[in-house]
Protein backbone atom coordinates (compact mmCIF):
# COMPACT_ATOMS: atom_id res chain seq x y z
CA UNK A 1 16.03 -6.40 18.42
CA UNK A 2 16.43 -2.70 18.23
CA UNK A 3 13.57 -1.13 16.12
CA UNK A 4 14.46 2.40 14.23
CA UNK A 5 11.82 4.95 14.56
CA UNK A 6 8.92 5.62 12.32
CA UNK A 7 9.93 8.08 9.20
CA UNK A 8 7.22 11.22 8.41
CA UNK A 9 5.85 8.53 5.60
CA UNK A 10 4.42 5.82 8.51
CA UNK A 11 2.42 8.63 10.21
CA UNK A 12 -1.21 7.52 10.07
CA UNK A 13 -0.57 3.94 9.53
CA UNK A 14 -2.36 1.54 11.92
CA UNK A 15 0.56 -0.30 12.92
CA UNK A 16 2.56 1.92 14.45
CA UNK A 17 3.01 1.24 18.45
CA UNK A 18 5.02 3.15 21.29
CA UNK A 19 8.48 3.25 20.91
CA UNK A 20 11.13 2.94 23.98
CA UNK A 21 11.58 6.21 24.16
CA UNK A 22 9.24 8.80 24.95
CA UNK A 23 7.84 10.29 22.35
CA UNK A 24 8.93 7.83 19.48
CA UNK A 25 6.65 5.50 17.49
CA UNK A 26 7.97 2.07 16.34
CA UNK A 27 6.86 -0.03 13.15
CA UNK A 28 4.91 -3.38 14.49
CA UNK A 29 6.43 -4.75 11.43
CA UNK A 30 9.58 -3.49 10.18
CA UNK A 31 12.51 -3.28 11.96
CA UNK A 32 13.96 -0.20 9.29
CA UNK A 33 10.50 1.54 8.21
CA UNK A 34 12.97 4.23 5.96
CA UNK A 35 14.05 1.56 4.11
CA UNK A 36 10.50 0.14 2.70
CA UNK A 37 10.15 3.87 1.48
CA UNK A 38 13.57 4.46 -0.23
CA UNK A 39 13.18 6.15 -3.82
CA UNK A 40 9.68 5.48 -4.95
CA UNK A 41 8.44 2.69 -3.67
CA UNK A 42 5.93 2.77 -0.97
CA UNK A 43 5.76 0.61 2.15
CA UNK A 44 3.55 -2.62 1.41
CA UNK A 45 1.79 -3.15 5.03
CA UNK A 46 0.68 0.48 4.98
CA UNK A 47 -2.83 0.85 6.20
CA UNK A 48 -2.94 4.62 5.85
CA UNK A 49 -2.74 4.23 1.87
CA UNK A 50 -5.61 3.57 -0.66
CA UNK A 51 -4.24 1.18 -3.67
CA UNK A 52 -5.40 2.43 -6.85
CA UNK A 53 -7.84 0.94 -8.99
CA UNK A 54 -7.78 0.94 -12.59
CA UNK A 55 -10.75 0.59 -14.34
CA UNK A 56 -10.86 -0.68 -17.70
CA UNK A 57 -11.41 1.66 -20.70
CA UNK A 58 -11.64 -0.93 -22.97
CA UNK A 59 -15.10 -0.93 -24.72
CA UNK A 60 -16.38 -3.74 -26.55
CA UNK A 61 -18.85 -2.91 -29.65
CA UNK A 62 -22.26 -4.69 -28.71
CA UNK A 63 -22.49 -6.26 -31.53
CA UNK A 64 -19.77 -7.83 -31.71
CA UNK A 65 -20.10 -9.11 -27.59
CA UNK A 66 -23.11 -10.57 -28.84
CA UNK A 67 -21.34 -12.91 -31.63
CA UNK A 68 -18.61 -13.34 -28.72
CA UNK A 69 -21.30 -15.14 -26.61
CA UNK A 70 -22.70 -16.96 -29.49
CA UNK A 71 -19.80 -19.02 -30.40
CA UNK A 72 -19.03 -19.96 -26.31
């Protein structure tokens, strides 16, 4: 199967590999890397890219946690 090369997106990402032509890296994965980063979505077996975390800003008065626990 003929694999495109890497677009400027895949460059850092651990599975890259040597493509047939010198010079050219391959995705180990996807046969079309450009596609997996068409408009704004971003490629899901990326290793080069940190998934955000959202922390929760919900805050929960303590006294009413405490009646929370009472009635479990």
């Amino acid at each position: 199967m003929q694999k495109d090369p890497i677009v400027e997106e895949c460059n850092g990402c651990g599975r890259t590999v040597v493509g047939p032509e010198p010079g050219t890296a391959c995705c180990r994965v996807y046969p079309m890397p450009g596609a997996q980063w068409r408009g704004i979505r971003k490629c899901p077996m990326a290793t080069h890219l940190k998934k955000e975390v959202k922390e929760d800003t919900f805050k929960l008065n303590p006294l009413k946690a405490s009646k929370r626990s009472m009635g479990k």
